[in-house]
N, C-alpha and C. Protein backbone atom coordinates (compact mmCIF):
# COMPACT_ATOMS: atom_id res chain seq x y z
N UNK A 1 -68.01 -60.80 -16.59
CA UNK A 1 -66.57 -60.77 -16.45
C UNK A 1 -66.19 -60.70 -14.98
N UNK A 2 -65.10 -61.40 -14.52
CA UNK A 2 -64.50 -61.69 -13.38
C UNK A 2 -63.65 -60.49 -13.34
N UNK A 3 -63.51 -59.69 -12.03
CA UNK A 3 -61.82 -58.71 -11.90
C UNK A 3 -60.97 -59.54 -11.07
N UNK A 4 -60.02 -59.42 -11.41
CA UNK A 4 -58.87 -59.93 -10.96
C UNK A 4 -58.26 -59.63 -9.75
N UNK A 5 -57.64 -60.62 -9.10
CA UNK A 5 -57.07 -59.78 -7.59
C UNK A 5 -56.33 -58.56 -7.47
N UNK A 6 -55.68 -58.78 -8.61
CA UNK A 6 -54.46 -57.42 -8.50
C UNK A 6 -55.31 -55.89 -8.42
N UNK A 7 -56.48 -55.73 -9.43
CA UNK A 7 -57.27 -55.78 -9.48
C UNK A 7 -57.89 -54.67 -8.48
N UNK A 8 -58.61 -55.27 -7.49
CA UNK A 8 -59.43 -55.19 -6.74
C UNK A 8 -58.16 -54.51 -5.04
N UNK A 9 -56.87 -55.66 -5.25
CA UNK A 9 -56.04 -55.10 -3.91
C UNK A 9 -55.37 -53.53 -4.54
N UNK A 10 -55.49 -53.19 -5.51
CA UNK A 10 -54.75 -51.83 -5.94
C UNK A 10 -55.99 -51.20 -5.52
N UNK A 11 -57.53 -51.50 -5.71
CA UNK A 11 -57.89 -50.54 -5.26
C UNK A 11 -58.61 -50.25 -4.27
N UNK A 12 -57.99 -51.41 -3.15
CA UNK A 12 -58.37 -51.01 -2.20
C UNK A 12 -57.10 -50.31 -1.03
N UNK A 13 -55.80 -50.16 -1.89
CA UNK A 13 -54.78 -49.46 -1.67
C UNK A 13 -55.00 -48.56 -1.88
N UNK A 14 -55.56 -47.66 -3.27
CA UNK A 14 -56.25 -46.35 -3.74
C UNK A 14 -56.79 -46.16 -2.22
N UNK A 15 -57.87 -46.73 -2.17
CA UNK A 15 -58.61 -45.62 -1.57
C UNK A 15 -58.60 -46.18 0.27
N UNK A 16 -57.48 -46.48 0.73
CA UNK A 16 -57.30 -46.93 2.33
C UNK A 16 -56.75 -45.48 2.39
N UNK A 17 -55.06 -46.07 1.47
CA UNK A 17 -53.80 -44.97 2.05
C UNK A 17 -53.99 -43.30 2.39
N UNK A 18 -54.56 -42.85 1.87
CA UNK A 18 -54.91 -41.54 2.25
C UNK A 18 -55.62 -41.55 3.30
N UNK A 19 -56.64 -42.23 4.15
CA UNK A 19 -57.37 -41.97 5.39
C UNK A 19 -56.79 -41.48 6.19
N UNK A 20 -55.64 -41.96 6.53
CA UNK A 20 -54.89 -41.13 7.49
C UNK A 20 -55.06 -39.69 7.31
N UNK A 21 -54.10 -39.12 5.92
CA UNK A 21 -54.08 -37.50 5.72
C UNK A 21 -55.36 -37.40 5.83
N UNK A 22 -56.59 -37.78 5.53
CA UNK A 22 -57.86 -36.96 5.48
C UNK A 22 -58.19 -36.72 6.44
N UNK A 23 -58.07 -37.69 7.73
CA UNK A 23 -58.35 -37.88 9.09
C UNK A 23 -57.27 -36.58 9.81
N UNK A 24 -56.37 -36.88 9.63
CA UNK A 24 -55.66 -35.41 10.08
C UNK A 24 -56.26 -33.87 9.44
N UNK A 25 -56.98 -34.33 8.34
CA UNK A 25 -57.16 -32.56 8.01
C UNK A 25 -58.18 -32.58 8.87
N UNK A 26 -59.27 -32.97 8.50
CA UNK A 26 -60.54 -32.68 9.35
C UNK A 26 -60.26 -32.70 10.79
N UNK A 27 -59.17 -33.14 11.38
CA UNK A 27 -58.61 -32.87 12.87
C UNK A 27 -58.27 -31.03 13.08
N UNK A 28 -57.72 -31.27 11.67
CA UNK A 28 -57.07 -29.83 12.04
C UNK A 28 -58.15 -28.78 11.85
N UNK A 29 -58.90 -29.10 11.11
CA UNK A 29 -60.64 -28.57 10.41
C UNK A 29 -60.96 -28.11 12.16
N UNK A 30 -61.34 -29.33 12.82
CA UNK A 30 -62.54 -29.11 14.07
C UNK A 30 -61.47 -28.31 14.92
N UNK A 31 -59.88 -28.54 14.96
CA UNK A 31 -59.37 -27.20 15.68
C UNK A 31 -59.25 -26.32 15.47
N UNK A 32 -59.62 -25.57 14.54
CA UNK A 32 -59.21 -24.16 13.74
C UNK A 32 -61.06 -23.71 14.32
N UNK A 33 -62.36 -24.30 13.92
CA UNK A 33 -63.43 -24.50 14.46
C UNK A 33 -63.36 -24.07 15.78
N UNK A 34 -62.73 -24.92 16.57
CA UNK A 34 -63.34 -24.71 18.47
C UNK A 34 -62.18 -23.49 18.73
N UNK A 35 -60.85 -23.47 18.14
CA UNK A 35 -60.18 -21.85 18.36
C UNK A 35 -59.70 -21.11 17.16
N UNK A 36 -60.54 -20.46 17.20
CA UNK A 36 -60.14 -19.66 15.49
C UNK A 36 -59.54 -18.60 16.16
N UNK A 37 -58.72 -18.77 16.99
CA UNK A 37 -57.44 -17.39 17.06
C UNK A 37 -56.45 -18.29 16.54
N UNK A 38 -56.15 -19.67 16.74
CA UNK A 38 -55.29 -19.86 16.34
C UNK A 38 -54.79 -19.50 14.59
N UNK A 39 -56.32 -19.36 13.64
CA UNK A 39 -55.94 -18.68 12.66
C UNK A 39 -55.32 -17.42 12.11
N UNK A 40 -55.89 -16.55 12.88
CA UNK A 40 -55.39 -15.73 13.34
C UNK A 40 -54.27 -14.86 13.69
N UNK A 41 -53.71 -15.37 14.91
CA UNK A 41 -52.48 -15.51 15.72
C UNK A 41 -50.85 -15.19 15.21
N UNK A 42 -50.86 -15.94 13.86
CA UNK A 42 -49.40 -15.37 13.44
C UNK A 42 -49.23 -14.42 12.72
N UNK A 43 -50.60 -13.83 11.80
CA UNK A 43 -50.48 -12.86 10.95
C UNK A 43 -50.74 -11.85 11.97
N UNK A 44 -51.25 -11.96 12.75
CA UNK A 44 -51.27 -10.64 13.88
C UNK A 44 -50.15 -9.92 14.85
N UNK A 45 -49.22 -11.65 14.79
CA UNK A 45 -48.25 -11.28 15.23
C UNK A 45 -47.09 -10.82 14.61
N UNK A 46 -47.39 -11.65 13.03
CA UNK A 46 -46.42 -10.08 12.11
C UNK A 46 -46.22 -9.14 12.03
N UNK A 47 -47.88 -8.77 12.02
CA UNK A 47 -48.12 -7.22 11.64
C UNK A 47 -47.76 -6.62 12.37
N UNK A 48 -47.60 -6.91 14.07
CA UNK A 48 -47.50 -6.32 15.25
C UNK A 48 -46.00 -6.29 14.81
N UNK A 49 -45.17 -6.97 14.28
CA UNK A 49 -43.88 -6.75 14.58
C UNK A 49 -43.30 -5.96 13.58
N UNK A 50 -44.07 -5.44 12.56
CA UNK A 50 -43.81 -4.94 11.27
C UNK A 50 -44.21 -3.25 11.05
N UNK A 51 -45.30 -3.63 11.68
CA UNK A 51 -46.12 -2.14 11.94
C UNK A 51 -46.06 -1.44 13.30
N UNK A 52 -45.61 -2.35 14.21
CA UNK A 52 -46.33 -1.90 15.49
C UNK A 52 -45.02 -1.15 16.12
């Protein structure tokens, strides 16, 4: 059996369109990685303003 174009261009729409978002997480992945204060950073600065 042959697949059809429609086919084959839906799924290579499936699985392009998201590269972007994935490419941005794992961006945000290796920065949280090289400065993990930035994880950090705002809940500390709550607490500081809540508790402190």
């Amino acid at each position: 059996m042959r697949k059809s174009q429609a086919t084959t261009d839906f799924a290579g729409v499936i699985l392009k369109d998201p590269l972007p978002f994935v490419a941005c997480m794992v961006v945000a992945i290796l920065i949280l990685c090289l400065f993990p204060g930035i994880a950090t950073w705002l809940p500390d600065a709550v607490m500081e303003s809540r508790f402190g």
